[in-house]
Protein backbone atom coordinates (compact mmCIF):
# COMPACT_ATOMS: atom_id res chain seq x y z
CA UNK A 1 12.01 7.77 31.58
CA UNK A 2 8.84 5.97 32.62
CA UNK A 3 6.73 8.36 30.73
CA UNK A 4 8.42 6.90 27.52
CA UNK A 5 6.45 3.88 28.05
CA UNK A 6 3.33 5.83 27.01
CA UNK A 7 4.49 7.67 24.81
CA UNK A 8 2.81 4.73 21.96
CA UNK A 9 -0.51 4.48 23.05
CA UNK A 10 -0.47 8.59 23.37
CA UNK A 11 0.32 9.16 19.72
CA UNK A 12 -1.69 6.35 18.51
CA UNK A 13 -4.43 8.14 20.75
CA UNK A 14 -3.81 10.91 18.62
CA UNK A 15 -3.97 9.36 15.44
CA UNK A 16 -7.32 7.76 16.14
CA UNK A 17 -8.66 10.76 16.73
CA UNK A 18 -7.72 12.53 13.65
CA UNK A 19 -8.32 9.62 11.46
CA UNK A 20 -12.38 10.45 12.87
CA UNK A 21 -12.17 13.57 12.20
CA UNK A 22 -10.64 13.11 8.81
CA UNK A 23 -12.72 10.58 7.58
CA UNK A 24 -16.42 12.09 8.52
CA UNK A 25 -15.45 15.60 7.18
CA UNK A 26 -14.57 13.84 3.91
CA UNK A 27 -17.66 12.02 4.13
CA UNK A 28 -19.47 14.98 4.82
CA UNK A 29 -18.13 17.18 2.05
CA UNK A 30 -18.83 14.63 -0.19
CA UNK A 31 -23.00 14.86 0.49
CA UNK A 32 -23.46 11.62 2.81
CA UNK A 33 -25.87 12.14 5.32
CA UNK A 34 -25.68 12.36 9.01
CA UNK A 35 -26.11 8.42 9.63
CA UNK A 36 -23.51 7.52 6.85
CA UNK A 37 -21.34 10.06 8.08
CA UNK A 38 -22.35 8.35 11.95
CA UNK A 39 -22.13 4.75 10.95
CA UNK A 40 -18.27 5.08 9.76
CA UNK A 41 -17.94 5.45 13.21
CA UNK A 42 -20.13 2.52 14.17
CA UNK A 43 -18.34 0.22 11.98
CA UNK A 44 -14.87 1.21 13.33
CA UNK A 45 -16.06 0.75 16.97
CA UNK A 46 -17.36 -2.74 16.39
CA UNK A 47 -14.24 -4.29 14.56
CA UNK A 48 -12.33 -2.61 17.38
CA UNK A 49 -14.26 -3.98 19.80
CA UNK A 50 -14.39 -7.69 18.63
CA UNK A 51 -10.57 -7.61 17.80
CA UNK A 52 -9.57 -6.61 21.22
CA UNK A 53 -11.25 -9.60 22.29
CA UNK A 54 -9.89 -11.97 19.87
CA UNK A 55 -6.18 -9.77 20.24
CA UNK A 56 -6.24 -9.93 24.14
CA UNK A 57 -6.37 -13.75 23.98
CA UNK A 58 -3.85 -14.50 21.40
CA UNK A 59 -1.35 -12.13 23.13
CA UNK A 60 -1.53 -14.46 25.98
CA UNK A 61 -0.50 -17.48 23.44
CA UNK A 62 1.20 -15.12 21.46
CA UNK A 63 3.94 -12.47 21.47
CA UNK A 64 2.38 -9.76 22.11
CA UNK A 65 4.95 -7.10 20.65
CA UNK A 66 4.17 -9.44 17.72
CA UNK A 67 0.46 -8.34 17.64
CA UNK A 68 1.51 -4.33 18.79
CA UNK A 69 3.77 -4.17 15.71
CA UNK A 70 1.16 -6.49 13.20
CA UNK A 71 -1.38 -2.95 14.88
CA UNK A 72 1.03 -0.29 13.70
CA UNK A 73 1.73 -1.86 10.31
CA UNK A 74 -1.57 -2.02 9.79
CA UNK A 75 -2.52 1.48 10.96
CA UNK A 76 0.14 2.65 9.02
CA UNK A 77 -1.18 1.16 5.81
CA UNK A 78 -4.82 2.93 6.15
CA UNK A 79 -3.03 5.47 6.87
CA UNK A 80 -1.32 5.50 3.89
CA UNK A 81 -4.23 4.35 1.84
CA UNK A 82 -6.89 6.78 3.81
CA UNK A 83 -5.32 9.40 0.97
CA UNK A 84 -6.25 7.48 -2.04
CA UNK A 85 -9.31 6.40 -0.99
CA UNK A 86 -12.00 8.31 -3.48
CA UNK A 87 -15.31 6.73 -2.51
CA UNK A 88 -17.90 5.61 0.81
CA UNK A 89 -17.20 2.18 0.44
CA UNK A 90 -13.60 2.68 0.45
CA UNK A 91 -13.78 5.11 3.58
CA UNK A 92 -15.87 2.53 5.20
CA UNK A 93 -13.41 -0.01 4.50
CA UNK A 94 -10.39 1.56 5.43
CA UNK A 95 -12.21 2.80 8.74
CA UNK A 96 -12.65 -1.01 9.02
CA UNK A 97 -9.43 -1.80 8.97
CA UNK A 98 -8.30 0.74 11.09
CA UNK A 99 -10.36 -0.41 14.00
CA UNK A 100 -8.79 -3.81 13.54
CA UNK A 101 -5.06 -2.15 13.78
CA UNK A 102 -6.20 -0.44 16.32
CA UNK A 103 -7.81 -3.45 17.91
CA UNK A 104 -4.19 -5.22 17.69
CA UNK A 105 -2.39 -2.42 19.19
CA UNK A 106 -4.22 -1.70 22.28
CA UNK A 107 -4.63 -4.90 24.22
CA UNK A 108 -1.72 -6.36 23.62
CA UNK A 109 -0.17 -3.12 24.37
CA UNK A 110 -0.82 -3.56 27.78
């Protein structure tokens, strides 16, 4: 029953990779070059990296299953909104907010 315990961080795992995929084949289809394609990638590694930091010291002060279900409601919402989304900015932005789910989820998951 153990394994259950990472069974969250697995399919989130899983989602994060797809949402990559996802979003810099749609970039790509849509003519961006190879360092706007790149730099989605860029931006949703830095606002995942300076929310884990900010997200690993509130969970302390915080609930943390608080901040792990503020992650997935947010994740869920690009998700949602990753269809609709027509243009760069909007892929960019979305991408932006996904690293900051993601940044919520993962510290305070463990």
């Amino acid at each position: 029953m153990l394994f259950l315990l990472y069974l969250p961080p697995a399919l989130v795992d899983l989602l994060v990779g797809s949402f990559f995929f996802v979003g810099t084949v749609r970039m790509a289809q849509s003519g961006a070059n190879a360092v706007v394609v790149s730099a989605v990638l860029t931006v949703w590694g830095l606002c995942y990296m300076l929310t884990s930091l900010a997200a690993g010291r509130l969970a302390r002060r915080l609930s943390a299953a608080a901040l792990v279900v503020a992650g997935c409601a947010l994740i869920v919402t690009c998700c949602a909104a990753f269809v609709f989304v027509p243009s760069l900015a909007a892929i960019y932005a979305v991408m932006a907010a996904f690293g900051v789910g993601a940044g919520l989820f993962f510290p305070s998951y463990l």
